[in-house]
Each structure stands twice: as C-alpha cells, then as structure tokens.
PDB file of N, CA and C in Angstrom:
ATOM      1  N   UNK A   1      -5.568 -13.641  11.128  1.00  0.00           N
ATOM      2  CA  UNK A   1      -4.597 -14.424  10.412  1.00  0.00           C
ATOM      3  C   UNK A   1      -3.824 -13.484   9.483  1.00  0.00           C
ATOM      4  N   UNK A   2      -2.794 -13.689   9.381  1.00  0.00           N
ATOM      5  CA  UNK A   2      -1.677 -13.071   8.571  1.00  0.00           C
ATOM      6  C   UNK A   2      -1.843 -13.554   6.996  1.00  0.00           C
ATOM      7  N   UNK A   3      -1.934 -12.315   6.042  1.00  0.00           N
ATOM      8  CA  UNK A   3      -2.167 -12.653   5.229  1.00  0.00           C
ATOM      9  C   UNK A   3      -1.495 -12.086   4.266  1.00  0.00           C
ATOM     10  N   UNK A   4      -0.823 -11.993   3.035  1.00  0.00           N
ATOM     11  CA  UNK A   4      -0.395 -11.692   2.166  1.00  0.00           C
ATOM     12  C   UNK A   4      -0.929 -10.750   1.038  1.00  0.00           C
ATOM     13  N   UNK A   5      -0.464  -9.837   0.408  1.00  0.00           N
ATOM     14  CA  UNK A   5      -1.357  -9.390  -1.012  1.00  0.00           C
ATOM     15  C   UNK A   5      -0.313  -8.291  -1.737  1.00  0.00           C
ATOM     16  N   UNK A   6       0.011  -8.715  -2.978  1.00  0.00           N
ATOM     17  CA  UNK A   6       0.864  -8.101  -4.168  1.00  0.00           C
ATOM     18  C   UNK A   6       0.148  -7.278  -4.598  1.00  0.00           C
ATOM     19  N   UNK A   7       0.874  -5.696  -4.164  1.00  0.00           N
ATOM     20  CA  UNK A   7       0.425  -4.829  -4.265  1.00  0.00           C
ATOM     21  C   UNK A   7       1.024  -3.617  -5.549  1.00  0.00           C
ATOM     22  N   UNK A   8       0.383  -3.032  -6.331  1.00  0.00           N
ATOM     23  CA  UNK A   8       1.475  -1.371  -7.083  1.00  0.00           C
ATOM     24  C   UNK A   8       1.836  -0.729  -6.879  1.00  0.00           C
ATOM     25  N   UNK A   9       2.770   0.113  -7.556  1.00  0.00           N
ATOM     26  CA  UNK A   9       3.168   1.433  -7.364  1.00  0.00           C
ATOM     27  C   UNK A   9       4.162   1.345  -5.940  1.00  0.00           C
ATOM     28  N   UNK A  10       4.232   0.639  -5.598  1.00  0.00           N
ATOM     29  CA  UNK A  10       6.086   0.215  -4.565  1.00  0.00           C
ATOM     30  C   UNK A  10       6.790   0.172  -4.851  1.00  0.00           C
ATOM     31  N   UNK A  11       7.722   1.467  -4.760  1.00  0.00           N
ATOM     32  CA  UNK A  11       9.139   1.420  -5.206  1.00  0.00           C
ATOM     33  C   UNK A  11      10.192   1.262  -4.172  1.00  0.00           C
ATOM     34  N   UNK A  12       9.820   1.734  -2.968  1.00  0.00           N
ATOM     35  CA  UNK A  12      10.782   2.149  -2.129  1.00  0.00           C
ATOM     36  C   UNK A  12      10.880   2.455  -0.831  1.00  0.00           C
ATOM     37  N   UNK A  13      11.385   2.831   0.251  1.00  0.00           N
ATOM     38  CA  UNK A  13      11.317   3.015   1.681  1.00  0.00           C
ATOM     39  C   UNK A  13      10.160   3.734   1.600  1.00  0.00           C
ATOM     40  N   UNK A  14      10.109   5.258   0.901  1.00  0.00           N
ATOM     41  CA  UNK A  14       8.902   6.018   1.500  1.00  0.00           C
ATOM     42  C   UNK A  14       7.668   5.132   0.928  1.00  0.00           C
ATOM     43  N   UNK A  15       7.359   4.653  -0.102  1.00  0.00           N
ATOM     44  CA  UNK A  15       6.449   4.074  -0.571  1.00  0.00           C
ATOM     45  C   UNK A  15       5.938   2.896   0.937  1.00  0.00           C
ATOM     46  N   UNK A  16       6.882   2.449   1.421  1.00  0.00           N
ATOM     47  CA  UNK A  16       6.600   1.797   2.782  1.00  0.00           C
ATOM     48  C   UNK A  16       6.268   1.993   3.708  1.00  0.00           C
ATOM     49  N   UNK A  17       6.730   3.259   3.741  1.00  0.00           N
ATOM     50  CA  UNK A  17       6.578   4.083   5.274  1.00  0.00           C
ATOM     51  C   UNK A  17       5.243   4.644   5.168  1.00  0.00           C
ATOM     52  N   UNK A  18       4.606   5.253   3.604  1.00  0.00           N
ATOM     53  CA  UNK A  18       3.918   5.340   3.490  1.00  0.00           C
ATOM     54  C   UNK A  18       2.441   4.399   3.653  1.00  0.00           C
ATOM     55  N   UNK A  19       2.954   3.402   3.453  1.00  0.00           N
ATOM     56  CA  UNK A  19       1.736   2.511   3.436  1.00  0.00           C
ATOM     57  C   UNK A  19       1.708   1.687   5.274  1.00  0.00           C
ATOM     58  N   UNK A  20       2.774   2.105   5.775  1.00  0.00           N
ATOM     59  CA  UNK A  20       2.679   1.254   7.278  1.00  0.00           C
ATOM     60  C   UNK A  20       1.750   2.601   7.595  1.00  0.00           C
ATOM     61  N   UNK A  21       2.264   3.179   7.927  1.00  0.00           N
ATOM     62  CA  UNK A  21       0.968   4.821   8.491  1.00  0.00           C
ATOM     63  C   UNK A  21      -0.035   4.653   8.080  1.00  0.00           C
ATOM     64  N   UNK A  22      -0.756   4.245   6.771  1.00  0.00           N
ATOM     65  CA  UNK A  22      -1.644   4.080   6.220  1.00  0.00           C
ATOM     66  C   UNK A  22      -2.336   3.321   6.705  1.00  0.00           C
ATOM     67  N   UNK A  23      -2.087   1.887   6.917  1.00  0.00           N
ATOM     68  CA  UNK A  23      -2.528   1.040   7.058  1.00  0.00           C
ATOM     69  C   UNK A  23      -2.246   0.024   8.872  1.00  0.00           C
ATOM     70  N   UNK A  24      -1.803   0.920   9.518  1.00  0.00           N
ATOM     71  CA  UNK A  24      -0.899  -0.050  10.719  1.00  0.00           C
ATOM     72  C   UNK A  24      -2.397   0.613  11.659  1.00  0.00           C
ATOM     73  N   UNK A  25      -3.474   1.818  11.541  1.00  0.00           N
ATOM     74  CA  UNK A  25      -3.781   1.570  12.846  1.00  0.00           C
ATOM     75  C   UNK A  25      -5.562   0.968  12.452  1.00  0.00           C
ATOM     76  N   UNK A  26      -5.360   0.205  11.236  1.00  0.00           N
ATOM     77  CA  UNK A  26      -6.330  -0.630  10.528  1.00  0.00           C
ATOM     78  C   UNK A  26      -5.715  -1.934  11.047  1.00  0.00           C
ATOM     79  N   UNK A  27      -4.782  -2.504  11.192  1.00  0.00           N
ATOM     80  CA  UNK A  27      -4.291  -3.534  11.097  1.00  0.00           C
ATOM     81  C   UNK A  27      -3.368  -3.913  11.807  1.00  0.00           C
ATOM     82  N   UNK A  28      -2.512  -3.106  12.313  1.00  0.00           N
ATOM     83  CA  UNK A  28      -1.664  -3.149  13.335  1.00  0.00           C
ATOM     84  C   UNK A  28      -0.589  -3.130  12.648  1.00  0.00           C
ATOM     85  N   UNK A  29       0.295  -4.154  13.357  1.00  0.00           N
ATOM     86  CA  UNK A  29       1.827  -3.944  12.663  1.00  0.00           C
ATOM     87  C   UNK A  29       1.613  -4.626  10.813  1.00  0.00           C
ATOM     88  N   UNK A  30       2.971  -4.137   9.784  1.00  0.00           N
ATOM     89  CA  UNK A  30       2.156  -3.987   8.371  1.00  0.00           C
ATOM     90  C   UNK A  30       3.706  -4.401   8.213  1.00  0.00           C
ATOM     91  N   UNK A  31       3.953  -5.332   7.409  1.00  0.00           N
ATOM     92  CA  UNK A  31       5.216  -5.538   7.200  1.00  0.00           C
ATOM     93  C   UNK A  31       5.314  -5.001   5.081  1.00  0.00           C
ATOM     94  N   UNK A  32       5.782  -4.548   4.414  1.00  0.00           N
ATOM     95  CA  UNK A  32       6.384  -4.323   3.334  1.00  0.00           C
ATOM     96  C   UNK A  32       7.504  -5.067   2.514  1.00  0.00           C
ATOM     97  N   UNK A  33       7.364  -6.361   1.867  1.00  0.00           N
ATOM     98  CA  UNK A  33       8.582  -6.955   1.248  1.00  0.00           C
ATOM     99  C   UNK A  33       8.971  -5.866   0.300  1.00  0.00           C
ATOM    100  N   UNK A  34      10.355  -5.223   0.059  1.00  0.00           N
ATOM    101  CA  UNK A  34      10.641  -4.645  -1.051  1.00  0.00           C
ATOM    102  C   UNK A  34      11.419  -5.321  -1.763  1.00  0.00           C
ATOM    103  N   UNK A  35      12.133  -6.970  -1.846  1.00  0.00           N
ATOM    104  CA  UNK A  35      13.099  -7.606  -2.285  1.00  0.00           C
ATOM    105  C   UNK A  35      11.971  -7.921  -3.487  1.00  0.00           C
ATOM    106  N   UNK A  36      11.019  -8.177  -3.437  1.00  0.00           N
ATOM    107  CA  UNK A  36      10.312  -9.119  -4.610  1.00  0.00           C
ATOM    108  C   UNK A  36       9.391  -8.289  -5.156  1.00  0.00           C
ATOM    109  N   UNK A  37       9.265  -8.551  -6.709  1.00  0.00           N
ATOM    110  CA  UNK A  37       8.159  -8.057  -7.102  1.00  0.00           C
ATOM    111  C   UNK A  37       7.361  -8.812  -8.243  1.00  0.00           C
ATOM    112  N   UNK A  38       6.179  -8.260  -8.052  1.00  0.00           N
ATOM    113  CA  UNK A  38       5.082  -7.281  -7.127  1.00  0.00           C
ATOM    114  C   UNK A  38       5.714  -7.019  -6.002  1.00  0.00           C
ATOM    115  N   UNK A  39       5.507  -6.411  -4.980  1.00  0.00           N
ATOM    116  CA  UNK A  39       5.857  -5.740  -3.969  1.00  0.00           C
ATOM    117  C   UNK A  39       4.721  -6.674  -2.840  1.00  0.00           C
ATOM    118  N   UNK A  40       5.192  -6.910  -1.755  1.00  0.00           N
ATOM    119  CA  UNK A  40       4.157  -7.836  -0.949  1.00  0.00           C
ATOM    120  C   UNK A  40       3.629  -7.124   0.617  1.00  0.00           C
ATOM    121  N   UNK A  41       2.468  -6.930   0.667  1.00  0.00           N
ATOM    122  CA  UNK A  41       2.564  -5.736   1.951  1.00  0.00           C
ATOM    123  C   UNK A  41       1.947  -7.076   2.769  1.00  0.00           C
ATOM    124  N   UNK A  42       2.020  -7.395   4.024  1.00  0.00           N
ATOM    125  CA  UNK A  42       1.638  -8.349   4.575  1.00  0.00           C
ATOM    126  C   UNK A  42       0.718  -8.227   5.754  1.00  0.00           C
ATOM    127  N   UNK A  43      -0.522  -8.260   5.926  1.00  0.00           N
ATOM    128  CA  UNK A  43      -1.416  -7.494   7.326  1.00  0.00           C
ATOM    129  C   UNK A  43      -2.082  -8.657   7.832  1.00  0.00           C
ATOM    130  N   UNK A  44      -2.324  -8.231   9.421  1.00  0.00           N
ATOM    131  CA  UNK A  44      -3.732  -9.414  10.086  1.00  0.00           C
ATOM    132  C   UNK A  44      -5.120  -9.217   9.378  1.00  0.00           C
ATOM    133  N   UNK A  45      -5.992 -10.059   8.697  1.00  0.00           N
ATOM    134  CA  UNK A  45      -6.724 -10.167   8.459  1.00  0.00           C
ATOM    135  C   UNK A  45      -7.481 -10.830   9.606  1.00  0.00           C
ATOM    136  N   UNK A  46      -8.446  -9.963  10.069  1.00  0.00           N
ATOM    137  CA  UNK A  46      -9.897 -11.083  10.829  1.00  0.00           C
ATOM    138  C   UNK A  46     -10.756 -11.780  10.307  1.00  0.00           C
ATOM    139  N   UNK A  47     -11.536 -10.647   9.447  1.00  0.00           N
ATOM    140  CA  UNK A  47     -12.749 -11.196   9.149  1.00  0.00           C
ATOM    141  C   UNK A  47     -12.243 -10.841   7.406  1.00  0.00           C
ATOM    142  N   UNK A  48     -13.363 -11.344   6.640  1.00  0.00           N
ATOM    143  CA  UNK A  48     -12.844 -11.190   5.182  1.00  0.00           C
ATOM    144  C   UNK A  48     -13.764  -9.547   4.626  1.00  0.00           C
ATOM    145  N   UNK A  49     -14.273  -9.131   5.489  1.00  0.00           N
ATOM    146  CA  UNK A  49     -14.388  -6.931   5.296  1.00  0.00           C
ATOM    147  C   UNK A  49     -13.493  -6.561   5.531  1.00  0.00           C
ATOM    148  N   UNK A  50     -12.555  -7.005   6.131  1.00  0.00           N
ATOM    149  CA  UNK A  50     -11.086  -6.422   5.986  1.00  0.00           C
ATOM    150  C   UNK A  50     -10.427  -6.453   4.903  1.00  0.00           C
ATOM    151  N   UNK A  51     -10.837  -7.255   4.303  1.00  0.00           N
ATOM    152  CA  UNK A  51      -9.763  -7.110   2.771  1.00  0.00           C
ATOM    153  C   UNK A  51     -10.760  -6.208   1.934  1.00  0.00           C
ATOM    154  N   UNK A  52     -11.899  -5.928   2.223  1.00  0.00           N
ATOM    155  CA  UNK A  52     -12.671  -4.315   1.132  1.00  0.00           C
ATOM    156  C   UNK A  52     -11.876  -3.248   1.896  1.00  0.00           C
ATOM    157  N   UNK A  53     -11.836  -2.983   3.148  1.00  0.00           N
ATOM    158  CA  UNK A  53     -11.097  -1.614   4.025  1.00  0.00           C
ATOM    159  C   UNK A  53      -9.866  -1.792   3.413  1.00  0.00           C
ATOM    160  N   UNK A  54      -9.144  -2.871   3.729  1.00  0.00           N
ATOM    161  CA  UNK A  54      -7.742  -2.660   2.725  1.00  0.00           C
ATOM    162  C   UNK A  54      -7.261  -2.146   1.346  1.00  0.00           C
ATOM    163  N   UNK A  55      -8.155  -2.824   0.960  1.00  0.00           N
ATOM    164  CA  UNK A  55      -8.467  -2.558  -0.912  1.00  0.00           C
ATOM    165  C   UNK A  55      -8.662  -0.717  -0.545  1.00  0.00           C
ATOM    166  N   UNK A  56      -9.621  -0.206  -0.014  1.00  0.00           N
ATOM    167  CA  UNK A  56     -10.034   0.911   0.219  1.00  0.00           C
ATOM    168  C   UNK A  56      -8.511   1.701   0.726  1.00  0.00           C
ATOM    169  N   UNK A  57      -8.060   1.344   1.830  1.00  0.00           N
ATOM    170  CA  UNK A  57      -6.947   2.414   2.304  1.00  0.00           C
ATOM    171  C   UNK A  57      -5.986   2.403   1.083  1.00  0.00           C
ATOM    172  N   UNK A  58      -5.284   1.430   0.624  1.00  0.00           N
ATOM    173  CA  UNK A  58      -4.679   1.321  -0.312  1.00  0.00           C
ATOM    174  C   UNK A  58      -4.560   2.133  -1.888  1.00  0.00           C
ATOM    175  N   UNK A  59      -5.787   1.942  -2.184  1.00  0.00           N
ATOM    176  CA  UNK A  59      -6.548   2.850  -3.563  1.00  0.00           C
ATOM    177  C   UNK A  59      -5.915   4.077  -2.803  1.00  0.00           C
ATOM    178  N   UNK A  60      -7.067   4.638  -1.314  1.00  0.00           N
ATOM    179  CA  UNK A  60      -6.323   5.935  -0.696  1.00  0.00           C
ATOM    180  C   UNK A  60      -5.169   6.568  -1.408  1.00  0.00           C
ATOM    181  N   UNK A  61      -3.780   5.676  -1.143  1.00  0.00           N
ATOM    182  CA  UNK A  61      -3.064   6.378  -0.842  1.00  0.00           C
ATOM    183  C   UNK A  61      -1.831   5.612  -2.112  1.00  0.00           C
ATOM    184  N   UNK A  62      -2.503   5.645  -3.587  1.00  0.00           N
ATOM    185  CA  UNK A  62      -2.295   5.063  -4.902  1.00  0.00           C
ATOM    186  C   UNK A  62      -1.614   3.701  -4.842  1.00  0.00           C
ATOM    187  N   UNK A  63      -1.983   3.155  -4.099  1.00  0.00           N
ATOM    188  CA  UNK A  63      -1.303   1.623  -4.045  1.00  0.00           C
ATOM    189  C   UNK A  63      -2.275   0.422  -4.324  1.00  0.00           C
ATOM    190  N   UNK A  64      -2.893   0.241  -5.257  1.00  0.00           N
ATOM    191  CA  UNK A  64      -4.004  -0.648  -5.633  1.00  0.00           C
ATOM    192  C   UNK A  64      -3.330  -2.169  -5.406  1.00  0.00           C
ATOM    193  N   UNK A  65      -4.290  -3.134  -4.902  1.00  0.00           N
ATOM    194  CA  UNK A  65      -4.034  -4.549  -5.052  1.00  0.00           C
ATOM    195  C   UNK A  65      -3.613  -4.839  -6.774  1.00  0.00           C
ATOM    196  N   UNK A  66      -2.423  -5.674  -7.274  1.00  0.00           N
ATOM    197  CA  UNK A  66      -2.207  -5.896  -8.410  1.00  0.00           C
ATOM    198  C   UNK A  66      -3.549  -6.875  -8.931  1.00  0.00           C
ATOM    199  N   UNK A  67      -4.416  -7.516  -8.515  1.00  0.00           N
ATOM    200  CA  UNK A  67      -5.662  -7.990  -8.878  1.00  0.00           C
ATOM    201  C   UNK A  67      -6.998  -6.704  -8.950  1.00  0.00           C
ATOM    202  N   UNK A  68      -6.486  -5.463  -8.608  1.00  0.00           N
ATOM    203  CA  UNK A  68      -7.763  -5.009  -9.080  1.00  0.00           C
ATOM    204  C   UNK A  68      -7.842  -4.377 -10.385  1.00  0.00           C
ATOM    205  N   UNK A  69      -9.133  -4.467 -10.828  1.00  0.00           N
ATOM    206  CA  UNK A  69      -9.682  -3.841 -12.529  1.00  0.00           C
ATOM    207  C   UNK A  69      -9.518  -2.167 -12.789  1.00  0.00           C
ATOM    208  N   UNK A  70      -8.742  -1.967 -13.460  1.00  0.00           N
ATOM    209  CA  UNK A  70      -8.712  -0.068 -13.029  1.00  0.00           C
ATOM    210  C   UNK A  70      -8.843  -0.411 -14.808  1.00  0.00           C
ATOM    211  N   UNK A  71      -9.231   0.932 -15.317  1.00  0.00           N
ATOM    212  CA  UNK A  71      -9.063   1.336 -16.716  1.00  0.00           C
ATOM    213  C   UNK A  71      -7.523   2.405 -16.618  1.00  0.00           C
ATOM    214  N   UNK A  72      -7.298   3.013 -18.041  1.00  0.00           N
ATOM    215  CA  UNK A  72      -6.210   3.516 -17.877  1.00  0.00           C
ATOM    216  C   UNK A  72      -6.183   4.409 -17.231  1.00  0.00           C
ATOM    217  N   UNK A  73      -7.260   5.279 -17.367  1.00  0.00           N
ATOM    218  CA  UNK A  73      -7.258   6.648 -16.565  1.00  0.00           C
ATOM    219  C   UNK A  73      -7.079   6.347 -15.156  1.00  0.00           C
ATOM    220  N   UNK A  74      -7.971   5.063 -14.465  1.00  0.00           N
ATOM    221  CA  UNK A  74      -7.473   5.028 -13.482  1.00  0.00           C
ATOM    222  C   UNK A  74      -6.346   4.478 -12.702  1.00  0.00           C
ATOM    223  N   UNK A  75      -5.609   3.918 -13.511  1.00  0.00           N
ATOM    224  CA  UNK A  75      -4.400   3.230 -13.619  1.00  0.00           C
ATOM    225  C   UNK A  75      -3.615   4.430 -13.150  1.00  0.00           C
ATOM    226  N   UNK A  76      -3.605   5.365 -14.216  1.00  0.00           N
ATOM    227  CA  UNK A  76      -2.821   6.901 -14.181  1.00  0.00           C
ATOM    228  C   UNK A  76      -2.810   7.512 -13.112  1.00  0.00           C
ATOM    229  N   UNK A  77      -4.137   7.665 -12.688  1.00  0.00           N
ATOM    230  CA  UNK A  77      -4.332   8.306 -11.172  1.00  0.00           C
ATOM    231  C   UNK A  77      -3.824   7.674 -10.135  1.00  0.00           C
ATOM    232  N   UNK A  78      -3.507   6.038  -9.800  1.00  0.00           N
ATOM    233  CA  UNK A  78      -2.966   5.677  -8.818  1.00  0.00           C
ATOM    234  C   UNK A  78      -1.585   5.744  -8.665  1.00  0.00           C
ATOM    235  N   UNK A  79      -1.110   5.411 -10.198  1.00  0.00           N
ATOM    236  CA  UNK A  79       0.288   5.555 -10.773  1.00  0.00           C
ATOM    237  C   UNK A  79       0.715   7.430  -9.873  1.00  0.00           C
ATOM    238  N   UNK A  80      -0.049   9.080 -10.290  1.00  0.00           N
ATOM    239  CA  UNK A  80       0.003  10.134  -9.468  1.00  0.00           C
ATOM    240  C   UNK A  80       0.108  10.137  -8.208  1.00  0.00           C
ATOM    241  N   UNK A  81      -1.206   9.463  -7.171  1.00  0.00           N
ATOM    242  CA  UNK A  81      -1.313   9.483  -5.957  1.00  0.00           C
ATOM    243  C   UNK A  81      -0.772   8.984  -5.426  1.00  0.00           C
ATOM    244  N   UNK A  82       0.178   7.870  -5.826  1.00  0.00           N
ATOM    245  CA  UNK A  82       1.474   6.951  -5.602  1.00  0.00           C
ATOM    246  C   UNK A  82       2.997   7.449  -5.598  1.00  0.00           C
ATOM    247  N   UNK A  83       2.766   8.762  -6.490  1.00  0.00           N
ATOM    248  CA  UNK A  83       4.362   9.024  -6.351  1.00  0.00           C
ATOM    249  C   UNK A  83       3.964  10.340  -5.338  1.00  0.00           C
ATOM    250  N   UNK A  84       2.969  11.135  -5.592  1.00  0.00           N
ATOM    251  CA  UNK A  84       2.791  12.020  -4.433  1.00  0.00           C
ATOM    252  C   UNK A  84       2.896  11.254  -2.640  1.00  0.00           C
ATOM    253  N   UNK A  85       2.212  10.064  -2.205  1.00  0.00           N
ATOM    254  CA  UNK A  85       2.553   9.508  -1.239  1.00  0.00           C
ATOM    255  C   UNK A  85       3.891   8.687  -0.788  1.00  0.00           C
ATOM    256  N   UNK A  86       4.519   8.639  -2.192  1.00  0.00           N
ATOM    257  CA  UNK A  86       5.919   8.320  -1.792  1.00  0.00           C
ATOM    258  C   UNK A  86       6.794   9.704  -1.284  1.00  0.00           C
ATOM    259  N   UNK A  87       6.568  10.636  -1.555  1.00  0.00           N
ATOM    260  CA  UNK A  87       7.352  11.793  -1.332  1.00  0.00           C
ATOM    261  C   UNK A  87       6.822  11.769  -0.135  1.00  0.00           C
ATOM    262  N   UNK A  88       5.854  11.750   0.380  1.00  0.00           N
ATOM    263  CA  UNK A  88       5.570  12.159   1.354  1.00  0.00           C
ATOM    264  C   UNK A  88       5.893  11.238   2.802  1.00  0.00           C
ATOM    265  N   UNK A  89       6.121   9.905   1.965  1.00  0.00           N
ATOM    266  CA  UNK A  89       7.167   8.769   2.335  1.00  0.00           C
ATOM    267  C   UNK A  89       8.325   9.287   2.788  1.00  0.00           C
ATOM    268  N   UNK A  90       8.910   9.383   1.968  1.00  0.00           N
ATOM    269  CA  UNK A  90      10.221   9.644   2.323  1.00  0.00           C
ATOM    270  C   UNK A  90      10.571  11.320   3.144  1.00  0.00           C
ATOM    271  N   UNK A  91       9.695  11.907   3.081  1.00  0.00           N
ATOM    272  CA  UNK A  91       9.885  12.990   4.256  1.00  0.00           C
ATOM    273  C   UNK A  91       9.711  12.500   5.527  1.00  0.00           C
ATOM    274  N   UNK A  92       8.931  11.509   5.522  1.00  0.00           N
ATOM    275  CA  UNK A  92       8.498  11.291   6.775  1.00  0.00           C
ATOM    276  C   UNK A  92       9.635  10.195   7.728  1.00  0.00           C
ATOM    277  N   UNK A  93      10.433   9.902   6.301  1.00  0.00           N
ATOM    278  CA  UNK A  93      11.732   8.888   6.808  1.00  0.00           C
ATOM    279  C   UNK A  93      12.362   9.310   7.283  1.00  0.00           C
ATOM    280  N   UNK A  94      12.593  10.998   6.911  1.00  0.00           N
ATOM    281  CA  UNK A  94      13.990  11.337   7.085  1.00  0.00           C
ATOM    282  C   UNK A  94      13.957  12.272   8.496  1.00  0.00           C
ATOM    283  N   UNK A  95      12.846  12.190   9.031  1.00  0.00           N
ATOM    284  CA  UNK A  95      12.158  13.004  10.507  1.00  0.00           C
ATOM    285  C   UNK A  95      12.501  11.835  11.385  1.00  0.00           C
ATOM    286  N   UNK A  96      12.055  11.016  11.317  1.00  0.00           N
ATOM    287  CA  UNK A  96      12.278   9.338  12.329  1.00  0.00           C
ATOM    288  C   UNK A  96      13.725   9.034  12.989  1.00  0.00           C
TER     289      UNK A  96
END
C-alpha cells in the first residue's frame, strides 16, 4: 500500500534524486512532493518493518522522518549529511 511520510532536510531536485536512488530499490518507484512543506516522499509499504528500513535509509542519507526524536547534535548531523547528499543530488541530475 502506498503510503505517505513528511520528511527533512528537502530542499530540492538533488535532495530528490537523492532520496529516489536511495530508496527506489527498497521500494520501488518513490515519488518526492516538492510543492508542500514538510516535503512528502511517498513509497509502497508491505508490511509495517518497512517503515523501520525506511526510517533507516533515510537517517542514511540525512533525511529523517519529521516525527523522529533527534537531540541537537543530532539534528546538526542530519541537517550535514543532507546537504552533502544533496550535492551529490544534483550531480547526479545533471549526468541524466
């Protein structure tokens, strides 16, 4: 089932591109709202361990669910690993 979840640290195409790679061969196709925010990444959910692997790839690659508990420090660190995977976003846009 298709499921929804308002996610951080989404600013932008690479931030998208970043997170479909991330997350598309967990889930398959990964859609990215960037009109609204929170930012809304949208995946098939099967079973409900899919939403810990999600939570998990996500953290990965600094994009935390806006419902999870971080302290500041770790706030900071996703806020880092988030703009480092957006760059790496948007390189990967401009190859396609």
């Amino acid at each position: 089932m298709k499921r929804s979840f308002e996610v951080l640290n989404v600013k932008c195409e690479g931030c998208a591109s970043t997170l479909k790679r991330a997350l598309e061969k967990e889930f398959g196709r990964v859609e990215v709202d960037l009109t609204k925010e929170p930012r809304i990444v949208t995946v098939d959910i099967k079973e409900d361990k899919d939403i810990d692997k999600l939570k998990t790839i996500l953290r990965s690659v600094g994009y935390p669910l806006i419902e999870d508990e971080m302290t500041k420090v770790q706030s900071l660190g996703m806020k880092t690993k988030s703009f480092i995977s957006c760059a790496v976003g948007k390189f990967t846009l401009s190859k396609e």
